[in-house]
N, C-alpha and C. Protein backbone atom coordinates (compact mmCIF):
# COMPACT_ATOMS: atom_id res chain seq x y z
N UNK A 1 -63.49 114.14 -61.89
CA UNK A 1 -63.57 115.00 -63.03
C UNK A 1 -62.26 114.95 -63.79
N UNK A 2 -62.09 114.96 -64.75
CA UNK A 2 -61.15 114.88 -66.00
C UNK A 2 -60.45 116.30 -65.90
N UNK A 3 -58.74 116.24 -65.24
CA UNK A 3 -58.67 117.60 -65.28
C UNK A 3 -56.97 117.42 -65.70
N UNK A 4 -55.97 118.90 -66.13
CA UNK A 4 -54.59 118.50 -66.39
C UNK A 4 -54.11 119.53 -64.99
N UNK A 5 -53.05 118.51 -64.24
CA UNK A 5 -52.64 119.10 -62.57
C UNK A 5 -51.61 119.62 -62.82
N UNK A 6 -50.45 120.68 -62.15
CA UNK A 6 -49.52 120.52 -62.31
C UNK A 6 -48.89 121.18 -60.58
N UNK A 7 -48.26 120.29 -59.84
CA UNK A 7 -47.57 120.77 -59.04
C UNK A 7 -47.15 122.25 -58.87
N UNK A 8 -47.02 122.85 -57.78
CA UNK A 8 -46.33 124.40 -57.55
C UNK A 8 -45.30 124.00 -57.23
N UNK A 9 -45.00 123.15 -56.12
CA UNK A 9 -43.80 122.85 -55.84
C UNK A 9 -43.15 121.45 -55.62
N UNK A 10 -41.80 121.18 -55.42
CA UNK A 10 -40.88 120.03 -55.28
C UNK A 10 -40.69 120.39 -54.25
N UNK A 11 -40.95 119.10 -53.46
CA UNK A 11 -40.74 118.91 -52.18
C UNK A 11 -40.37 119.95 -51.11
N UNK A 12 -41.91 121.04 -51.48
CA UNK A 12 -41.58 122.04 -50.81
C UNK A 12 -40.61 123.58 -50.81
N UNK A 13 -40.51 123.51 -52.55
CA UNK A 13 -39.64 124.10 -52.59
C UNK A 13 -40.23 124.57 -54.16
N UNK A 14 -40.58 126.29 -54.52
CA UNK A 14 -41.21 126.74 -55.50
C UNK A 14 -40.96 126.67 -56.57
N UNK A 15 -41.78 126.12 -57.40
CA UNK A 15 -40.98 125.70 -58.96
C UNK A 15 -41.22 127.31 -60.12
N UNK A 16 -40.54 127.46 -61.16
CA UNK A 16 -40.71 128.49 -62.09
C UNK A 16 -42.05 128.35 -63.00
N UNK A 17 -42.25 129.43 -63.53
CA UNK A 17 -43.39 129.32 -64.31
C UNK A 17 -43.18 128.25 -65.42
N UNK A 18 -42.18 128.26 -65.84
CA UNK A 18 -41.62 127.51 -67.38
C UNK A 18 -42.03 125.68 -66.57
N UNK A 19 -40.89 126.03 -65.73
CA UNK A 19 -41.43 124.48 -65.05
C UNK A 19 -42.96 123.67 -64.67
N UNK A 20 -43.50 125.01 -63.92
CA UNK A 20 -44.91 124.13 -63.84
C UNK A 20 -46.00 123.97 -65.32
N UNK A 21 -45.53 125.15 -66.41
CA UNK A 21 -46.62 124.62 -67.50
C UNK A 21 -45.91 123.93 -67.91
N UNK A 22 -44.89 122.83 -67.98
CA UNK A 22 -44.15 121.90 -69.15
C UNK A 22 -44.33 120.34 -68.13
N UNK A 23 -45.25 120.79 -67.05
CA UNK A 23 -45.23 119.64 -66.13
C UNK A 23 -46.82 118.87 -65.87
N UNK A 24 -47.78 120.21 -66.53
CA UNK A 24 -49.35 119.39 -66.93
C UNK A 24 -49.03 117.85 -66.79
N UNK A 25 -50.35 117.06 -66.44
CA UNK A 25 -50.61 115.89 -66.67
C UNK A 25 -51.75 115.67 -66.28
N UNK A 26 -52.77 114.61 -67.66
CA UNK A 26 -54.28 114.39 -67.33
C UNK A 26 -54.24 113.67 -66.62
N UNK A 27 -55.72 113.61 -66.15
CA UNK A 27 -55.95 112.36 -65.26
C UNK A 27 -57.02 112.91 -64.70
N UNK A 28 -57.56 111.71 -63.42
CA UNK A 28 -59.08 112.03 -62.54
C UNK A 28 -58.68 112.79 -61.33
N UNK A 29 -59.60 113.66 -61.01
CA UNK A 29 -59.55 114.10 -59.81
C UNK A 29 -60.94 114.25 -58.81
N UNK A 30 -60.20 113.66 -57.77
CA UNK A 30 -61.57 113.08 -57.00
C UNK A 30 -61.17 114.07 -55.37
N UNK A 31 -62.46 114.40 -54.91
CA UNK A 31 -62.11 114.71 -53.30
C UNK A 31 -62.74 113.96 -52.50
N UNK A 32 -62.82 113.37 -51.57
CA UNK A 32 -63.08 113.16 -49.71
C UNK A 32 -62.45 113.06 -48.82
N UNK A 33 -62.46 112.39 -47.74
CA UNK A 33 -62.12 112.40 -46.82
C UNK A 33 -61.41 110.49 -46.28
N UNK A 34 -60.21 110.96 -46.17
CA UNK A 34 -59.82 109.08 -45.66
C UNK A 34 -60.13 108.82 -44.08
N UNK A 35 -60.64 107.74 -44.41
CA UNK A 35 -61.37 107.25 -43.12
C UNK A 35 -61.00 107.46 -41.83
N UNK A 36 -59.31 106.85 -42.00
CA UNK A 36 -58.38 107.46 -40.65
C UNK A 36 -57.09 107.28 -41.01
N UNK A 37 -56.62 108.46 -41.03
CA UNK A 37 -54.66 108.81 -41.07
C UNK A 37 -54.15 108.22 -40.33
N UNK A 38 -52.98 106.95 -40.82
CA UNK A 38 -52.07 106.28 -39.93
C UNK A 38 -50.89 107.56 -39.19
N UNK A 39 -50.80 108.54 -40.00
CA UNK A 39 -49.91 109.31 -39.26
C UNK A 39 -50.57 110.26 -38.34
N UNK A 40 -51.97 111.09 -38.66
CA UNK A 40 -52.10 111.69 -37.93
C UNK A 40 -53.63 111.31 -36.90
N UNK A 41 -53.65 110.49 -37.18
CA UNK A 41 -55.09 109.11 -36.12
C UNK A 41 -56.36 110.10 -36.25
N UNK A 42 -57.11 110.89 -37.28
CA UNK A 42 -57.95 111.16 -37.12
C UNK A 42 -58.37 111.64 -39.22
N UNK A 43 -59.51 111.68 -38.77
CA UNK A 43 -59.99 111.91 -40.37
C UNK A 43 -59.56 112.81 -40.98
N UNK A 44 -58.75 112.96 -42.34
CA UNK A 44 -58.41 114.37 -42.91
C UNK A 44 -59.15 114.19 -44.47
N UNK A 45 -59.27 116.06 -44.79
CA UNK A 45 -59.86 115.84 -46.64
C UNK A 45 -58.56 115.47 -46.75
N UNK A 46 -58.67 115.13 -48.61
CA UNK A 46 -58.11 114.28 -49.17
C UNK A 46 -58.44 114.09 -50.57
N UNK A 47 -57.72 114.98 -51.63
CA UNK A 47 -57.83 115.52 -53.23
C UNK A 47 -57.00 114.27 -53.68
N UNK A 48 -57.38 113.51 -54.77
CA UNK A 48 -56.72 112.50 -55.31
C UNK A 48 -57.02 112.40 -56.48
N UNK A 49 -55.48 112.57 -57.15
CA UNK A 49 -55.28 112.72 -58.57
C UNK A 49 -54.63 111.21 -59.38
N UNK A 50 -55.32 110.48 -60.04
CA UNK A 50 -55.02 109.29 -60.46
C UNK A 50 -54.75 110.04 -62.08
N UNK A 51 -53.86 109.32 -62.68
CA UNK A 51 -53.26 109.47 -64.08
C UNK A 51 -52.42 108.54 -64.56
N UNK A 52 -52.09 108.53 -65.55
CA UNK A 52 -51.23 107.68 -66.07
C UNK A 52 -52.32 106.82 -67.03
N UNK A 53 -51.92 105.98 -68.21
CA UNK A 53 -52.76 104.90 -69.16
C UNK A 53 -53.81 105.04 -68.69
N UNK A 54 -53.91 104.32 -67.18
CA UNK A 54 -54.93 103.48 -67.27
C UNK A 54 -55.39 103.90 -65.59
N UNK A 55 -54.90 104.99 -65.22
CA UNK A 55 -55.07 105.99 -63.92
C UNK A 55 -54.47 104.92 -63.00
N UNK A 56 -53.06 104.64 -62.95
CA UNK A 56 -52.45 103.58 -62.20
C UNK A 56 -51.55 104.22 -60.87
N UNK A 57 -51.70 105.47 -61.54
CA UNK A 57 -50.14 105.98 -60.49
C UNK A 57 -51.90 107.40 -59.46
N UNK A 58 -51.01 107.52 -58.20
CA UNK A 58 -51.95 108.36 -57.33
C UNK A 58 -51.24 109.10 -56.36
N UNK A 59 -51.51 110.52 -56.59
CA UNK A 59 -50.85 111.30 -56.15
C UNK A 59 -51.96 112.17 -54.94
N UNK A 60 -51.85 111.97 -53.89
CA UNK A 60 -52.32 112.91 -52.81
C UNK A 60 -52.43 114.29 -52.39
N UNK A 61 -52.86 115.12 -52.04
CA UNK A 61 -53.00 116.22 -51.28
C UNK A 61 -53.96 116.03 -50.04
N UNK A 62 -53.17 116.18 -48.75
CA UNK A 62 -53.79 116.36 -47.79
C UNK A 62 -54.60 117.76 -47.29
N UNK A 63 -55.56 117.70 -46.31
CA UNK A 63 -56.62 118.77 -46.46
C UNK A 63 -56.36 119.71 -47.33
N UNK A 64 -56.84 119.62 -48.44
CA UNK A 64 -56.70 120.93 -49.96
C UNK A 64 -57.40 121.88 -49.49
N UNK A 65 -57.15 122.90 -49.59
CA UNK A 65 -58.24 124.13 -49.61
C UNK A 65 -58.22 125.07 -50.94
N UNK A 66 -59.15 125.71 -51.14
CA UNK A 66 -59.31 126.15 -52.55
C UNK A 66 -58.64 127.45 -52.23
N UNK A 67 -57.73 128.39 -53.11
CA UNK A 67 -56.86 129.05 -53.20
C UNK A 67 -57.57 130.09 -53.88
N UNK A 68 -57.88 129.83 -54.96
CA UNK A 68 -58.71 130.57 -55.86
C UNK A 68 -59.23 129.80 -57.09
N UNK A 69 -60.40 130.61 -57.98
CA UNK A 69 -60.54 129.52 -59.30
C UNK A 69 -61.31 131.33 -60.37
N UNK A 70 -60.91 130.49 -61.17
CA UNK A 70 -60.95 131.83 -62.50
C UNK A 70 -61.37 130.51 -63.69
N UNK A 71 -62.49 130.75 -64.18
CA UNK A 71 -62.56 130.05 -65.58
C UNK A 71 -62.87 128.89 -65.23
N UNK A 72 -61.31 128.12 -65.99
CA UNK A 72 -61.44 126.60 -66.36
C UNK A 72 -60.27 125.84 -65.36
N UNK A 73 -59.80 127.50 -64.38
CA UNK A 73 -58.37 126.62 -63.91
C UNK A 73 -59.36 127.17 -62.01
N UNK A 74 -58.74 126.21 -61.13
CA UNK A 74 -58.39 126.77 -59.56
C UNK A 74 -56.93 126.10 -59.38
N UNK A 75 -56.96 126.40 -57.83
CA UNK A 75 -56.10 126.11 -57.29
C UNK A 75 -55.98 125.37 -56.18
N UNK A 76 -55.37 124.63 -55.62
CA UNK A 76 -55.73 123.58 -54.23
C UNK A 76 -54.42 123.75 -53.74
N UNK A 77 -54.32 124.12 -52.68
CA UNK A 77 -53.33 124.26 -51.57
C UNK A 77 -53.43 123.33 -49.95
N UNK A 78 -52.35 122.43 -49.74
CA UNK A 78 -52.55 121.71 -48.82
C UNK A 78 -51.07 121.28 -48.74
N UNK A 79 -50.81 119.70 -47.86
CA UNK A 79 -49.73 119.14 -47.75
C UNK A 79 -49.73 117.90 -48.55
N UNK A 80 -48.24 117.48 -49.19
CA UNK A 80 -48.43 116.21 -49.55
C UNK A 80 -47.36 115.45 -48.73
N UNK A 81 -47.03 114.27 -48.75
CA UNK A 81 -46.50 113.30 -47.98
C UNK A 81 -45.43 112.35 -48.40
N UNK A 82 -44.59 112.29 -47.89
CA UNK A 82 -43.68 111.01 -48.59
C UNK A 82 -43.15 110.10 -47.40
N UNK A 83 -42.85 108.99 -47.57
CA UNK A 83 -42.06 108.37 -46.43
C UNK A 83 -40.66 108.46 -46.68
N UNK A 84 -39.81 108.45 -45.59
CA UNK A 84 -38.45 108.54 -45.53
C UNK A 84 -38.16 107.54 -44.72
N UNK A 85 -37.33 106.63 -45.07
CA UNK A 85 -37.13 105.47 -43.67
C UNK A 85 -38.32 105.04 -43.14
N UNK A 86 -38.40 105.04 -42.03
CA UNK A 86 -39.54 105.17 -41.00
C UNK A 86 -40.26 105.99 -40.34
N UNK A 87 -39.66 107.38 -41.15
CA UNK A 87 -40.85 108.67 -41.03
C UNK A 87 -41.41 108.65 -42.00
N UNK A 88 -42.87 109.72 -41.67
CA UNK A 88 -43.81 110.60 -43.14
C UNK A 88 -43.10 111.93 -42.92
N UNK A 89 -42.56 112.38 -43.78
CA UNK A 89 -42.13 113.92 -44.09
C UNK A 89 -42.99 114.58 -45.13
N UNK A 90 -43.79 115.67 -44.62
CA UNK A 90 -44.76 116.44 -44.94
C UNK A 90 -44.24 117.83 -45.40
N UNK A 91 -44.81 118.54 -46.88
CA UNK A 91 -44.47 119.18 -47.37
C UNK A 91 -45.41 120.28 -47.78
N UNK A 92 -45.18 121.18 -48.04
CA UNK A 92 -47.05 121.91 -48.09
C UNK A 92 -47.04 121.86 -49.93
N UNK A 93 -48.04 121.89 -50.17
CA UNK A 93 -47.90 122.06 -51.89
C UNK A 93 -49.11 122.63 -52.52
N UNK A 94 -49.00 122.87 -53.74
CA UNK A 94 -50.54 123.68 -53.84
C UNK A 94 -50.29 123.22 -55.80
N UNK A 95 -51.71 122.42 -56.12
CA UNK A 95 -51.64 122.12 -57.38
C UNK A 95 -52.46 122.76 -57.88
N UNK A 96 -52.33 123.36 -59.37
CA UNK A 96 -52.77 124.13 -60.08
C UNK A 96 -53.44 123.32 -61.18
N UNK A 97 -54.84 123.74 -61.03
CA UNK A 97 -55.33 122.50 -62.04
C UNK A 97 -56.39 122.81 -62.93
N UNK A 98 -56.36 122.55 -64.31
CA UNK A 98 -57.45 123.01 -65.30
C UNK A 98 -58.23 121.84 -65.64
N UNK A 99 -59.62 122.16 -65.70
CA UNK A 99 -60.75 121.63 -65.74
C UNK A 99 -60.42 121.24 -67.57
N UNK A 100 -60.74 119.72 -67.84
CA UNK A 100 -60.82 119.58 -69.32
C UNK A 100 -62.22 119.10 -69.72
N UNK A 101 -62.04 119.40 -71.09
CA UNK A 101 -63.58 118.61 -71.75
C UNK A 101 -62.53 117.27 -72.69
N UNK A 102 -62.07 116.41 -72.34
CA UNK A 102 -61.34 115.93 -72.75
C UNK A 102 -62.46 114.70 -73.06
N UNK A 103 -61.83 114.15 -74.89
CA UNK A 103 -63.06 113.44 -75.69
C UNK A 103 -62.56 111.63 -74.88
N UNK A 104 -61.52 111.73 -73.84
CA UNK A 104 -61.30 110.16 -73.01
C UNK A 104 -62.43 109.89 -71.97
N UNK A 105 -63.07 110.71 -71.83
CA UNK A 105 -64.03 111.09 -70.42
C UNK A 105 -65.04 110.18 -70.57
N UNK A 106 -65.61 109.50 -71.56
CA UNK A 106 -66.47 108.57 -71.27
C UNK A 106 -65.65 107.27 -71.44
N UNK A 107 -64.43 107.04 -71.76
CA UNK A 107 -63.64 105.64 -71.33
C UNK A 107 -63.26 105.58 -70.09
N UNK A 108 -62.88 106.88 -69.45
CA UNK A 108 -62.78 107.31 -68.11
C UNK A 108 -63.46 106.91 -67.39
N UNK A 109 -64.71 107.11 -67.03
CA UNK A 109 -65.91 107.28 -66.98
C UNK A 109 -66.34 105.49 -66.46
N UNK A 110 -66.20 105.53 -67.41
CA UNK A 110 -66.66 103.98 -67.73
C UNK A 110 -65.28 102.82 -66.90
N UNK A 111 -64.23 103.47 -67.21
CA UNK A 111 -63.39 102.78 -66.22
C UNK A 111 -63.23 102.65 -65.01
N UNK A 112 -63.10 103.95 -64.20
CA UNK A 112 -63.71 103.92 -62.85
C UNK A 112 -64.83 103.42 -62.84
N UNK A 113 -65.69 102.96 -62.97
CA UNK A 113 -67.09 102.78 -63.09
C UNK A 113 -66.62 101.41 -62.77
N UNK A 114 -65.89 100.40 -63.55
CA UNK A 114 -65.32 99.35 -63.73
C UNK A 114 -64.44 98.83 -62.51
N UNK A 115 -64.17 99.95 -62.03
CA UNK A 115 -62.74 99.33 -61.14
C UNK A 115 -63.41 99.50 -59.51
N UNK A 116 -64.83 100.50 -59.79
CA UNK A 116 -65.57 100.56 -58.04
C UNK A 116 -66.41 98.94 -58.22
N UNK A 117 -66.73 98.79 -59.59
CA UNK A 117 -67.59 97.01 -59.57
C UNK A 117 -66.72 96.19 -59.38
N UNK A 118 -65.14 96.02 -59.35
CA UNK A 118 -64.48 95.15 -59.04
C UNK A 118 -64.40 94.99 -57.52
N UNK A 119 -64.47 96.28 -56.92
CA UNK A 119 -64.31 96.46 -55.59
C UNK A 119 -65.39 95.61 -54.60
């Protein structure tokens, strides 16, 4: 679904109101489940937010749970992940995200559409 995300927090650490609305960004947002976690060896959900041109860049949330939803906006609360060296260092985060009617949604649409037939 076509939605604008914006992080709660940096690396675990609570951002200001000013900060998270000046930090929106469109893009797709998709949920399931990855098959199997190299870090934690068993199936976890799994919220994935692709954006950028041409939805190039992908940003994770591990098991999201819904926080609350009002309107056009909810909320998803979970962990996200980074590598450090040769660890995953896990952070909890919770993205705040509004539902769009945005007029890209059938190039969208049509692009994913494009990139599961390449698959």
């Amino acid at each position: 679904m076509n939605v604008k995300v914006s992080k709660m927090r940096c690396m675990g650490v609570a951002q200001d109101r000013d900060t998270i609305e000046s930090k929106f960004r469109y893009g797709l947002l998709s949920m399931g489940e990855a098959p199997k976690d190299e870090v934690r060896f068993r199936t976890l959900r799994l919220a994935c937010f692709k954006h950028g041109s041409i939805q190039q860049w992908s940003e994770y949330l591990y098991e999201p749970e819904l926080v609350w939803i009002r309107a056009d906006r909810f909320m998803l609360s979970g962990f996200e992940r980074i590598q450090s060296g040769d660890y995953h260092v896990e952070y909890t985060q919770s993205w705040m995200i509004i539902i769009t009617d945005n007029q890209n949604e059938k190039f969208a649409f049509k692009a994913s559409a494009e990139a599961l037939a390449l698959k």
